[in-house]
N, C-alpha and C. Protein backbone atom coordinates (compact mmCIF):
# COMPACT_ATOMS: atom_id res chain seq x y z
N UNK A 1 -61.07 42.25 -8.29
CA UNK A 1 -60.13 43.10 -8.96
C UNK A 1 -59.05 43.57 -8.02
N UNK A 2 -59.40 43.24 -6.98
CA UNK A 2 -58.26 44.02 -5.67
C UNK A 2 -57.00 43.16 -6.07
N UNK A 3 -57.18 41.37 -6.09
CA UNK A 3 -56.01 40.67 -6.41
C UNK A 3 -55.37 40.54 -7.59
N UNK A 4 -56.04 41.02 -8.32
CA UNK A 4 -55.46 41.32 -9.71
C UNK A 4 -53.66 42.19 -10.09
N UNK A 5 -53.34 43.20 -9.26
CA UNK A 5 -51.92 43.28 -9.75
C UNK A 5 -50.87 42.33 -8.59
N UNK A 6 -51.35 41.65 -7.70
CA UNK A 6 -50.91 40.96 -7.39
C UNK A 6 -50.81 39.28 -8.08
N UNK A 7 -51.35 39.16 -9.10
CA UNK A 7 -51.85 38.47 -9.67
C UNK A 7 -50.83 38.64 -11.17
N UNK A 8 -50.46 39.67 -11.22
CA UNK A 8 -49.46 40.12 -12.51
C UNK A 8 -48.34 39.96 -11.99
N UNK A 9 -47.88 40.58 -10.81
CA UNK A 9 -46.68 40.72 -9.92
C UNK A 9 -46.38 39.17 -9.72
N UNK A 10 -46.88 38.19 -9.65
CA UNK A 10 -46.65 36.70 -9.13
C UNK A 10 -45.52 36.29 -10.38
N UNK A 11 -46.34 36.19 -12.09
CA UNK A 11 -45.74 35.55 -13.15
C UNK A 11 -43.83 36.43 -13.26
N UNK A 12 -43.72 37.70 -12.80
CA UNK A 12 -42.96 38.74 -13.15
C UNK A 12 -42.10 37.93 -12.04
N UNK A 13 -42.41 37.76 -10.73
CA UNK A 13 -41.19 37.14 -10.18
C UNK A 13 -41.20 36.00 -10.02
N UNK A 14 -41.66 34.75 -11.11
CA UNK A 14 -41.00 34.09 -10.89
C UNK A 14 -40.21 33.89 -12.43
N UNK A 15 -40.53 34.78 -13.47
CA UNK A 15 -39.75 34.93 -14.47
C UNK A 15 -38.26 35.18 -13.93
N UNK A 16 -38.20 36.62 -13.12
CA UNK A 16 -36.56 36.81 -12.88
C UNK A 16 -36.46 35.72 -11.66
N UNK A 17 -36.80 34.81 -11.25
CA UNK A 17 -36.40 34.18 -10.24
C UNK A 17 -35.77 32.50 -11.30
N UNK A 18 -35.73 32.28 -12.43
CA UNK A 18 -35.14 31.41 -12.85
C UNK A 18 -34.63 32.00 -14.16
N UNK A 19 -34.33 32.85 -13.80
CA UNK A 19 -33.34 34.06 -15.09
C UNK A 19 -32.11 34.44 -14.33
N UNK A 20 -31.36 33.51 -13.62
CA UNK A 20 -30.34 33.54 -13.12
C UNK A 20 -29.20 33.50 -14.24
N UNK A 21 -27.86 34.21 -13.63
CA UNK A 21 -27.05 33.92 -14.60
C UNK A 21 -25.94 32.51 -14.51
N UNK A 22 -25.97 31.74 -15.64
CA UNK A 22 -25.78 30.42 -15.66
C UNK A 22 -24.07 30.01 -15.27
N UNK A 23 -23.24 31.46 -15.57
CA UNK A 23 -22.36 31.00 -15.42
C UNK A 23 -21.11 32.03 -13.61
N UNK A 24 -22.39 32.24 -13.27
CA UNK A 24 -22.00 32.42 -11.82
C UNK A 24 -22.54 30.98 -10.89
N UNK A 25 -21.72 30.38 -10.28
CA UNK A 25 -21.81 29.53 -9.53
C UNK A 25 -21.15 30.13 -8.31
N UNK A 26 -21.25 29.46 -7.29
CA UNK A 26 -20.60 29.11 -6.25
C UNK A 26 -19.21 29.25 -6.13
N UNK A 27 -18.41 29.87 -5.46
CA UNK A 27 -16.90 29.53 -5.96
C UNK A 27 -16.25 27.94 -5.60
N UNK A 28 -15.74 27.34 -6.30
CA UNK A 28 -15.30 25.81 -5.71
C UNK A 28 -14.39 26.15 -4.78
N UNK A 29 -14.63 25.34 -3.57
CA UNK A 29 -13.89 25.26 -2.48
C UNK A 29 -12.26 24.83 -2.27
N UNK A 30 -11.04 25.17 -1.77
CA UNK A 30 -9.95 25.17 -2.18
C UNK A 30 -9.70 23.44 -1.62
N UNK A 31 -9.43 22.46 -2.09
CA UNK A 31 -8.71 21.22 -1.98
C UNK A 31 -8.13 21.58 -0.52
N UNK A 32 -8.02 20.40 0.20
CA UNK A 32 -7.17 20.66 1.60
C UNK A 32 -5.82 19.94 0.90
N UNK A 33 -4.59 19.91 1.23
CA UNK A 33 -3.61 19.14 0.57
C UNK A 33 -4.01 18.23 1.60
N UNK A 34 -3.43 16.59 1.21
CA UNK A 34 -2.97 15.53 1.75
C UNK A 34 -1.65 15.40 1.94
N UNK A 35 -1.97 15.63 3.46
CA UNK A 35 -0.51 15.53 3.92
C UNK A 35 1.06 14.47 3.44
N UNK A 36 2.06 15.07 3.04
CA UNK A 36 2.60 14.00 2.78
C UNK A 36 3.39 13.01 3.61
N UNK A 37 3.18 11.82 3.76
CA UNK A 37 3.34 10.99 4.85
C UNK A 37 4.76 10.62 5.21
N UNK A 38 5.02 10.48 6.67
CA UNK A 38 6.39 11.02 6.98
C UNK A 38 7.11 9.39 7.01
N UNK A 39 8.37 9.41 6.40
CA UNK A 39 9.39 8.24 6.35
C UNK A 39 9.16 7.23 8.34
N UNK A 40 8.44 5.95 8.20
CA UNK A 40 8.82 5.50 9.36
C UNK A 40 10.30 5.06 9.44
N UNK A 41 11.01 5.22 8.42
CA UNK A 41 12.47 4.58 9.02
C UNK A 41 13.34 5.78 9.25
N UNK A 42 14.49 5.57 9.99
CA UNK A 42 15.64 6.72 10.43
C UNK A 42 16.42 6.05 11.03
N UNK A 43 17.85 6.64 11.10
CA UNK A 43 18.94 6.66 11.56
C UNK A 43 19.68 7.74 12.77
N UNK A 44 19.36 7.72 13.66
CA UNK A 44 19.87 8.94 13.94
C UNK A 44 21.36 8.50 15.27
N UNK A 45 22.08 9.83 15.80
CA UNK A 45 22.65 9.48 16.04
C UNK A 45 23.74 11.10 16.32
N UNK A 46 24.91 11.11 17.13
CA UNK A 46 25.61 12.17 17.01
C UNK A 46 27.36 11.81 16.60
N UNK A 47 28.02 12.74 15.56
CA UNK A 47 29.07 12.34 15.43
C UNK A 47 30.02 13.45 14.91
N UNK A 48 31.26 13.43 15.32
CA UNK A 48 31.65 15.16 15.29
C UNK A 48 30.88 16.33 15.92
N UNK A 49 30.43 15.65 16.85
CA UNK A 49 29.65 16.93 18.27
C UNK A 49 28.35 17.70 16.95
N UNK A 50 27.59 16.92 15.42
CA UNK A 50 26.74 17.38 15.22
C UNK A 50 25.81 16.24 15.45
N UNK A 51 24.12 16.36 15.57
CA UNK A 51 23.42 15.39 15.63
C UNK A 51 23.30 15.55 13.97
N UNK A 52 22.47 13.84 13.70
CA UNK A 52 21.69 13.76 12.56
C UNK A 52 20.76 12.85 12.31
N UNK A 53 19.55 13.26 11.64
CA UNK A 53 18.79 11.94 11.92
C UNK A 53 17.83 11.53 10.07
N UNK A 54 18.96 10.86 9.64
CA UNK A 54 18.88 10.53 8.01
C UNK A 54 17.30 9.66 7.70
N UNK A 55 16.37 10.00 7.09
CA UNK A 55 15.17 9.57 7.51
C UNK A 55 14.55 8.74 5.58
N UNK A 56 15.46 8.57 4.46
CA UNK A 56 14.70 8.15 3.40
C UNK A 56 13.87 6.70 3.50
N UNK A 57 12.95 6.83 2.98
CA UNK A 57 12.20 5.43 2.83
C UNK A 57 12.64 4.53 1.81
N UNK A 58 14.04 5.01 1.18
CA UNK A 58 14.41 3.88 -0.17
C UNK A 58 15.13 3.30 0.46
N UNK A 59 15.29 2.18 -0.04
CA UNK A 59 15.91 1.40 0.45
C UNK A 59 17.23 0.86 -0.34
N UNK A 60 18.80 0.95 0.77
CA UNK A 60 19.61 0.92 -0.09
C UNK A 60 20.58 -0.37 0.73
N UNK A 61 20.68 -1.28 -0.32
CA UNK A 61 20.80 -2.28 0.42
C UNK A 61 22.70 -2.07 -0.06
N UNK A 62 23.09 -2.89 1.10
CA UNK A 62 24.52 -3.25 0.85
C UNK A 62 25.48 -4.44 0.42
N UNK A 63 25.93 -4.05 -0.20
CA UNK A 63 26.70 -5.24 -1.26
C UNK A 63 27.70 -5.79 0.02
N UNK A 64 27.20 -7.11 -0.48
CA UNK A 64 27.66 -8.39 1.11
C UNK A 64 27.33 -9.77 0.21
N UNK A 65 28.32 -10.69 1.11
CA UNK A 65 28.18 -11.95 0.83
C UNK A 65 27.06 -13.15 1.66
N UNK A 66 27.08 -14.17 1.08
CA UNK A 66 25.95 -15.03 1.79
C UNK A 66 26.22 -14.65 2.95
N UNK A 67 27.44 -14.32 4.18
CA UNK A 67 27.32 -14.70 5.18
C UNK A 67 27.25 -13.05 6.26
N UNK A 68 26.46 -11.93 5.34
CA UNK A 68 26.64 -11.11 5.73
C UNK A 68 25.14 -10.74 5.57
N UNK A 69 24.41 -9.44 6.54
CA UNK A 69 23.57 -9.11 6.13
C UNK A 69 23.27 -7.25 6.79
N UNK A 70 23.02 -6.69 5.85
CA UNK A 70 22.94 -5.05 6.15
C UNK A 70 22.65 -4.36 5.33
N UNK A 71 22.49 -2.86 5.89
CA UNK A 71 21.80 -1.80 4.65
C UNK A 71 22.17 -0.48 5.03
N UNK A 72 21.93 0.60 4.36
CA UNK A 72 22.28 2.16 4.58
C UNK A 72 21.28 2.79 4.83
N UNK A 73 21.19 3.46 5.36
CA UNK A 73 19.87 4.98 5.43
C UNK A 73 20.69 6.24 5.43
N UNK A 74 19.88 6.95 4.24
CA UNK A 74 20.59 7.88 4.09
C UNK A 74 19.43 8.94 4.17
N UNK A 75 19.92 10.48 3.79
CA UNK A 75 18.73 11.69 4.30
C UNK A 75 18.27 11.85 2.72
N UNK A 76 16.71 11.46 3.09
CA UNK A 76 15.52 11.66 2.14
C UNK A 76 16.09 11.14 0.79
N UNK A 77 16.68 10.43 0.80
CA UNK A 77 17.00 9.42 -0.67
C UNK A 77 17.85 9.86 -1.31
N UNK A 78 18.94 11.07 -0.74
CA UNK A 78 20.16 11.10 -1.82
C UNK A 78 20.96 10.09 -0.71
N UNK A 79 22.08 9.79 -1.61
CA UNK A 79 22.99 8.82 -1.42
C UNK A 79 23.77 8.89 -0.03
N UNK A 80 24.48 10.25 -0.43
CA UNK A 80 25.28 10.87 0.84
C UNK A 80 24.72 11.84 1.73
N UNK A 81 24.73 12.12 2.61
CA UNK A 81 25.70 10.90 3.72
C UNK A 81 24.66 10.22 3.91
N UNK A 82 25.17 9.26 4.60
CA UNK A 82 24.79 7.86 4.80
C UNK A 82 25.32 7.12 5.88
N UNK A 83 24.44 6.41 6.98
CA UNK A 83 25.16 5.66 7.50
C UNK A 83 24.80 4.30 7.51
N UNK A 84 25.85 3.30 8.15
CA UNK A 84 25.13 1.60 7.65
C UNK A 84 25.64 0.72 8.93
N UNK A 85 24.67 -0.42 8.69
CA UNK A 85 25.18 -1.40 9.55
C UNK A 85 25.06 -2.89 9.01
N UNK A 86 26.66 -3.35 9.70
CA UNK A 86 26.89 -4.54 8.59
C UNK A 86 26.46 -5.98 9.68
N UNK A 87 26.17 -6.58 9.19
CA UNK A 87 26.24 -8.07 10.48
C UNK A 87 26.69 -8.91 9.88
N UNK A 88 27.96 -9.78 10.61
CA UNK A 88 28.87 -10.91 9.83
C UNK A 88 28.34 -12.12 10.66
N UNK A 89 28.65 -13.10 10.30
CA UNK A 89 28.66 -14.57 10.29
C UNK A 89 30.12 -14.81 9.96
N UNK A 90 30.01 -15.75 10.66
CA UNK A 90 31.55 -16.39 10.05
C UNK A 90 32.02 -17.14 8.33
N UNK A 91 33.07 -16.86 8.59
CA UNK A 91 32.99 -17.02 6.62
C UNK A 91 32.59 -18.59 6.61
N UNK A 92 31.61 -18.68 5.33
CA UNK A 92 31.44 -19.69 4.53
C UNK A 92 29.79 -19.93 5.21
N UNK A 93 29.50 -18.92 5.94
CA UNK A 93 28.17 -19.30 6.84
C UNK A 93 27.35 -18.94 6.15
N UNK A 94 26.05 -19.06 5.58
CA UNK A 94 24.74 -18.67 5.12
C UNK A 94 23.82 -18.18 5.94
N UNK A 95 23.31 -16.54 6.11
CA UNK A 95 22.63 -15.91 6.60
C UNK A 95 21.45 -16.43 6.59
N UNK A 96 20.27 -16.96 7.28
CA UNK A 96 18.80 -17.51 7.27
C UNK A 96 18.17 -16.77 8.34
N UNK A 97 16.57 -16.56 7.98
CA UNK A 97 15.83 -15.76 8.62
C UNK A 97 16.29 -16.21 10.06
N UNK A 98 16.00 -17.29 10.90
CA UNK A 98 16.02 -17.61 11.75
C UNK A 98 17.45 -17.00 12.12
N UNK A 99 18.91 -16.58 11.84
CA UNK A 99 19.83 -16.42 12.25
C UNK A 99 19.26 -14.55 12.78
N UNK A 100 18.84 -13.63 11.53
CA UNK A 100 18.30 -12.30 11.87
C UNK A 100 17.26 -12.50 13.14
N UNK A 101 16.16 -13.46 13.36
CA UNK A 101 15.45 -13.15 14.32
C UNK A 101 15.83 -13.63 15.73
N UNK A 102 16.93 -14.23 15.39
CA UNK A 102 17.68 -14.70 16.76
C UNK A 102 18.14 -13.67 18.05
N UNK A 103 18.68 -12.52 16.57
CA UNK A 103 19.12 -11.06 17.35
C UNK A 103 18.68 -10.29 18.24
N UNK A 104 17.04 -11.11 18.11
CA UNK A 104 15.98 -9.48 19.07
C UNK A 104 16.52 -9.67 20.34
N UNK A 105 16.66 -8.53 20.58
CA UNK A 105 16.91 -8.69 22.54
C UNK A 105 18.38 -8.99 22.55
N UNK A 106 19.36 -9.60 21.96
CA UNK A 106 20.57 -9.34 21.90
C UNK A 106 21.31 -7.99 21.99
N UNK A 107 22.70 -8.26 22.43
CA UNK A 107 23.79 -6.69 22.26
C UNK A 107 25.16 -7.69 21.62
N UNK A 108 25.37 -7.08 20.50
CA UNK A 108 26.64 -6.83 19.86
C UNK A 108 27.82 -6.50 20.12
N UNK A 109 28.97 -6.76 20.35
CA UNK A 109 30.20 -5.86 21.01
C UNK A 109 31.12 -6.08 19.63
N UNK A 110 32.01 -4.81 19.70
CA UNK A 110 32.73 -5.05 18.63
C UNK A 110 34.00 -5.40 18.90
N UNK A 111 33.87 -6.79 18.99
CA UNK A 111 35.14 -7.89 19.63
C UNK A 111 34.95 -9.16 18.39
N UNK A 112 35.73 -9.76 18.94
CA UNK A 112 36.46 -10.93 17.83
C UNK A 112 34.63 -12.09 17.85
N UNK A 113 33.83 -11.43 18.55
CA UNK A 113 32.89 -12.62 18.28
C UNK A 113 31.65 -12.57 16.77
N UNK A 114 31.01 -13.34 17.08
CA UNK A 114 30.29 -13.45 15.83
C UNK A 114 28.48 -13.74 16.19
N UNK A 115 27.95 -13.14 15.57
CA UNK A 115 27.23 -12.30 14.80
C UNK A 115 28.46 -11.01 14.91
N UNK A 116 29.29 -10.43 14.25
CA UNK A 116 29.89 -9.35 14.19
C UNK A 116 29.21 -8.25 13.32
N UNK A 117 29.06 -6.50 14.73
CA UNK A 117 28.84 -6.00 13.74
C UNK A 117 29.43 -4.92 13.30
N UNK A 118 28.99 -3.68 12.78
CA UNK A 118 30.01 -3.12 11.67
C UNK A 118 29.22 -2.15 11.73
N UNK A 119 29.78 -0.64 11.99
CA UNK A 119 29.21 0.57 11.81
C UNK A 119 29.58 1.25 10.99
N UNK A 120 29.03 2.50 9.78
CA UNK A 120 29.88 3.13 8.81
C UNK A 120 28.88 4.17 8.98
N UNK A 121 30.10 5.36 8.24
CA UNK A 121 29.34 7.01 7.96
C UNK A 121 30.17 7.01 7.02
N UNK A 122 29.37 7.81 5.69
CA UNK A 122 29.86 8.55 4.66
C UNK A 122 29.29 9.34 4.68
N UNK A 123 30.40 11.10 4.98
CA UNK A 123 29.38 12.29 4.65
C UNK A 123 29.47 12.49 2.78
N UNK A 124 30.39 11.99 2.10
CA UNK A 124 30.19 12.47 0.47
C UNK A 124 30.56 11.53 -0.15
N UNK A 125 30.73 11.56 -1.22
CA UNK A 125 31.38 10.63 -2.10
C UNK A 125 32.57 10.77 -2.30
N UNK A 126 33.56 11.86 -2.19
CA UNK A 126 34.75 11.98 -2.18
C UNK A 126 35.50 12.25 -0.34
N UNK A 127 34.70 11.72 0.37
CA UNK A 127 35.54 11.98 1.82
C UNK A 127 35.63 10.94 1.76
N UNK A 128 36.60 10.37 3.16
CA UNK A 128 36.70 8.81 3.50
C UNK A 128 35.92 8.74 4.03
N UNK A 129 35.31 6.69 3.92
CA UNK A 129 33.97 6.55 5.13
C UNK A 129 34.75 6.38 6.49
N UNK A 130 34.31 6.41 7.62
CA UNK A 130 34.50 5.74 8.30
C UNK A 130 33.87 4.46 8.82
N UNK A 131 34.43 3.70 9.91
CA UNK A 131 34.21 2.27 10.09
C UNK A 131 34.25 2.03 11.39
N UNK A 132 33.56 1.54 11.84
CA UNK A 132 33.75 1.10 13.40
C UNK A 132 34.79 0.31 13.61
N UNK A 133 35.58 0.24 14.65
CA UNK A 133 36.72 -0.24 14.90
C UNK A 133 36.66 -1.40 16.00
N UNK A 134 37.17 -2.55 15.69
CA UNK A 134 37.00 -3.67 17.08
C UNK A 134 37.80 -3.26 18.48
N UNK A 135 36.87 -3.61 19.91
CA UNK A 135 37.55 -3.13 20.99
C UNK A 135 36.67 -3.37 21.98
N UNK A 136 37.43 -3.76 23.05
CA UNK A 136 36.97 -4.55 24.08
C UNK A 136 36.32 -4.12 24.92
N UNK A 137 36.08 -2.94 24.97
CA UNK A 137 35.03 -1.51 25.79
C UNK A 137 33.61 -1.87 25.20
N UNK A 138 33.41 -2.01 26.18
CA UNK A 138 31.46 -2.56 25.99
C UNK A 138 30.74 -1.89 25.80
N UNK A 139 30.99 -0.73 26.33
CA UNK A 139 30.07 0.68 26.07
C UNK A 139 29.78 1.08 24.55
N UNK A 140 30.35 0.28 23.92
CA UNK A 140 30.56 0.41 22.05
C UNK A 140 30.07 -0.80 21.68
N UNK A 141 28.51 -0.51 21.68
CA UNK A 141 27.89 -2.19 21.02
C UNK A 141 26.77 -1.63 20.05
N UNK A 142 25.85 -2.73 19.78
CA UNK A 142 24.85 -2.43 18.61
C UNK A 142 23.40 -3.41 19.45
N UNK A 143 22.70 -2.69 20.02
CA UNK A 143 21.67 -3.88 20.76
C UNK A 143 20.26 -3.38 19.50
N UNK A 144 19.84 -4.85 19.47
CA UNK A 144 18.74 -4.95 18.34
C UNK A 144 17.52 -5.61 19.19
N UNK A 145 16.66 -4.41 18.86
CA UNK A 145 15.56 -4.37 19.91
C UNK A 145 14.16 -5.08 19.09
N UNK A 146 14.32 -4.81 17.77
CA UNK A 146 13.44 -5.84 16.65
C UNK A 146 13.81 -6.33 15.07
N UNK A 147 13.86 -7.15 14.86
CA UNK A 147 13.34 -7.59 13.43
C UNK A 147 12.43 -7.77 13.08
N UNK A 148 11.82 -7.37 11.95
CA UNK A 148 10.69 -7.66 10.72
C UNK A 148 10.46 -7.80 9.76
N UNK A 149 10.17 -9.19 8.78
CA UNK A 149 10.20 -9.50 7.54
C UNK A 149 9.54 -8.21 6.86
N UNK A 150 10.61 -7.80 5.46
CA UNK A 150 9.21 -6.68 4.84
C UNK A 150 9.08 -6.94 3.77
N UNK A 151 9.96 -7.52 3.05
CA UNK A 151 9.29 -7.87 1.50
C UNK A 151 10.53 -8.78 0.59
N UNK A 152 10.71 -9.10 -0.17
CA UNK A 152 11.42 -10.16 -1.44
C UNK A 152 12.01 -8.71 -2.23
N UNK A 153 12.84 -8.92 -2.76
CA UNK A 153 13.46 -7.65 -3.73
C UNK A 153 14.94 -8.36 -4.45
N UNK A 154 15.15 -7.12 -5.40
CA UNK A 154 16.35 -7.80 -6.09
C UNK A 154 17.46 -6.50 -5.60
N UNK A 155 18.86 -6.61 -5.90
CA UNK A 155 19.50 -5.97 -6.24
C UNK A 155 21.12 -6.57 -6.65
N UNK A 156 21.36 -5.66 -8.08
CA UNK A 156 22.30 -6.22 -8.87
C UNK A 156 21.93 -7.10 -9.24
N UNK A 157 20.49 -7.58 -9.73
CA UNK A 157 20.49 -9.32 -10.09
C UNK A 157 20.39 -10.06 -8.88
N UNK A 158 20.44 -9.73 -7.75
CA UNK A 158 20.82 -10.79 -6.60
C UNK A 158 19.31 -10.71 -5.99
N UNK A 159 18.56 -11.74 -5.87
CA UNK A 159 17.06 -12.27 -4.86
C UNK A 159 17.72 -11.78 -3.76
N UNK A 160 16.95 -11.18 -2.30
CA UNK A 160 17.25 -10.39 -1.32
C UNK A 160 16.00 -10.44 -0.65
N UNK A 161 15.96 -10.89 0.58
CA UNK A 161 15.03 -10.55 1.67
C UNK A 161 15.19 -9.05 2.12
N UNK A 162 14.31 -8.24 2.57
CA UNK A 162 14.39 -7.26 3.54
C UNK A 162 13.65 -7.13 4.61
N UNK A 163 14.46 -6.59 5.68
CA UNK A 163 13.68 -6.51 6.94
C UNK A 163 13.81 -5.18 7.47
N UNK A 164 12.75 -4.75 8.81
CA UNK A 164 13.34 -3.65 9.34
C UNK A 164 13.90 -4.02 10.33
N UNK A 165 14.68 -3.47 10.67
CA UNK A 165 15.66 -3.49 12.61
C UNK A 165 16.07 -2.90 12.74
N UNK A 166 15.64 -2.75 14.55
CA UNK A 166 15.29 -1.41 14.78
C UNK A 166 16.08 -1.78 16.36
N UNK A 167 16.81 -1.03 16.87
CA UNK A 167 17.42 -0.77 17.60
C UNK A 167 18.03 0.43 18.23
N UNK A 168 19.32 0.06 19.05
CA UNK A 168 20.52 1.60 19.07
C UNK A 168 21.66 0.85 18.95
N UNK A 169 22.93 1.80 19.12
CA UNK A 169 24.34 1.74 19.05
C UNK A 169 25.25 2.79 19.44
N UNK A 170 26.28 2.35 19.34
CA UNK A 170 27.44 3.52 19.57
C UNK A 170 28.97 3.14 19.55
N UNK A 171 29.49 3.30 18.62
CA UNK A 171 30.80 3.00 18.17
C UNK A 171 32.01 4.13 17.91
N UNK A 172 33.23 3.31 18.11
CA UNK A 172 34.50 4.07 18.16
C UNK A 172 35.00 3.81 16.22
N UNK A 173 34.69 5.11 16.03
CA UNK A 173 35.15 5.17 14.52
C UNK A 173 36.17 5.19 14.09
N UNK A 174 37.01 5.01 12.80
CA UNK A 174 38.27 5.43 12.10
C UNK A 174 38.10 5.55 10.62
N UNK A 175 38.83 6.77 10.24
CA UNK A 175 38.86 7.09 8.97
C UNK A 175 40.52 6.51 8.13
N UNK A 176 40.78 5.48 9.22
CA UNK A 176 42.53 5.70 8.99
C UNK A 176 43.11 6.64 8.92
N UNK A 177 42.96 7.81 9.42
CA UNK A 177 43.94 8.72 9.87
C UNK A 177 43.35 9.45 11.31
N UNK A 178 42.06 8.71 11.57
CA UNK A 178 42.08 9.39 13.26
C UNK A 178 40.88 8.45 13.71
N UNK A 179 40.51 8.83 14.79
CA UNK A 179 39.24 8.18 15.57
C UNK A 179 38.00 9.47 16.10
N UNK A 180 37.12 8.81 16.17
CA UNK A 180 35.73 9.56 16.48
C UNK A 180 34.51 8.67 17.34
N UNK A 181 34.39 9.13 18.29
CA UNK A 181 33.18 8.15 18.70
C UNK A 181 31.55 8.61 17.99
N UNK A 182 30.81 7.65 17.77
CA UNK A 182 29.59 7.39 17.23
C UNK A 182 28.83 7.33 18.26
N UNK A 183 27.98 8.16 18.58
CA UNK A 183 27.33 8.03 19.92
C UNK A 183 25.59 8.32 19.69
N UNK A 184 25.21 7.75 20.88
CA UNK A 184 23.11 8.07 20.59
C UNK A 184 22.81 7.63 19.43
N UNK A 185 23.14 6.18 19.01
CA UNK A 185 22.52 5.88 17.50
C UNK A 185 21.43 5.22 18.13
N UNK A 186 20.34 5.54 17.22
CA UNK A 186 18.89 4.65 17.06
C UNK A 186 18.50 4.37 15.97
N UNK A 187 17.58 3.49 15.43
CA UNK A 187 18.00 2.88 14.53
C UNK A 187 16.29 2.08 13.67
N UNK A 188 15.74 2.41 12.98
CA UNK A 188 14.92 1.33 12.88
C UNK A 188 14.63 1.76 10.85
N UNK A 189 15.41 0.98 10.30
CA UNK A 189 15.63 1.17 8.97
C UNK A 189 15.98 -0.38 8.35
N UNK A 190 16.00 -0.67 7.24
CA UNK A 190 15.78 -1.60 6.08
C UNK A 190 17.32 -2.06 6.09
N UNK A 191 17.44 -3.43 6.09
CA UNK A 191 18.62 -3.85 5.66
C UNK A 191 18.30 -5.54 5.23
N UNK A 192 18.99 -6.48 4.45
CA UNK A 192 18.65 -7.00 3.67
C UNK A 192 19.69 -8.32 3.59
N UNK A 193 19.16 -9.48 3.33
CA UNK A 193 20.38 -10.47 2.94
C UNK A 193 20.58 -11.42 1.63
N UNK A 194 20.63 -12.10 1.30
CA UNK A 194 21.04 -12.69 0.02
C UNK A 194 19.68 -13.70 0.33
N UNK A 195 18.67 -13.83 -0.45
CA UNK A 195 17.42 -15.12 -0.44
C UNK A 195 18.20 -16.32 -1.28
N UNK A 196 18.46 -17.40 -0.46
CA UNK A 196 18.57 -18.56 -0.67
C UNK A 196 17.67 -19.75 -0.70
């Protein structure tokens, strides 16, 4: 009889021991965000004594002929500003992979020769762009440190290779009504040619 209200006391707790209330849980733990992953391409560069370094991952290719091949990077996918780089061939020439991977390790001057290339800034849609200007000062070139196939794409209807290349530069600008040097460009962004 001694174990006897211990014996009552046993059924009593384990009654309130699964007489919990059903709709207290745990609080759910807060989600960590997933970071959102940062643009590997950019443009950067200083011009009008500001730096800038335009970083979207879209890709905006530039309207060119077979014998041309280039693209824009602009900041986080609006349009403007924007800067671009053009590469010529001589007219009637057809751009082929092998002509882009020829470039690695090359420097550009912006003189009468060919692979010619071509620097531009647009800060809006209603300013003028400017354009790199040809000139025999060497210190104003475009050296391309890589190419890399990245994918098949269209634009306007037109089949288009894209690659990245990735380099620096630095060019003597004109808006036709003055000059500006383009200085500390680096470079490793999407530009594109006509798939033949």
């Amino acid at each position: 009889m001694k174990n006897l209200p211990i014996l009552l006391v046993l059924p009593l707790i384990f009654i309130m021991s699964n007489c919990t209330k059903s709709g207290s849980k745990s609080p759910t733990p807060t989600p960590t965000p997933t970071p959102t992953p940062t643009s590997p391409y950019y443009f950067k560069f200083t011009f009008h004594d500001s730096s800038f370094n335009f970083t979207s991952d879209l890709p905006q290719y530039m309207p060119f002929s077979a014998n041309e091949a280039g693209g824009y990077e602009m900041i986080t996918g609006i349009v403007w500003p924007s800067a671009g780089l053009r590469l010529s061939w001589p007219y009637g020439d057809t751009v082929k992979e092998s002509d882009l991977m020829g470039l690695i390790g090359k420097t550009l001057h912006f003189s009468d020769t060919m692979p010619h290339p071509e620097v531009s800034y647009n800060a809006t849609p209603s300013s003028l762009e400017w354009y790199s200007v040809d000139t025999l000062n060497t210190i104003y070139n475009v050296k391309i440190t890589n190419v890399t196939f990245l994918k098949k794409d269209t634009t306007a209807g037109v089949p288009v290779k894209a690659y990245v290349i990735t380099g620096t530069c630095s060019a003597l600008m004109t808006n036709y009504t003055s000059f500006q040097a383009f200085t500390g460009g680096s470079f490793n962004f999407i530009i594109s040619r006509q798939d033949h």
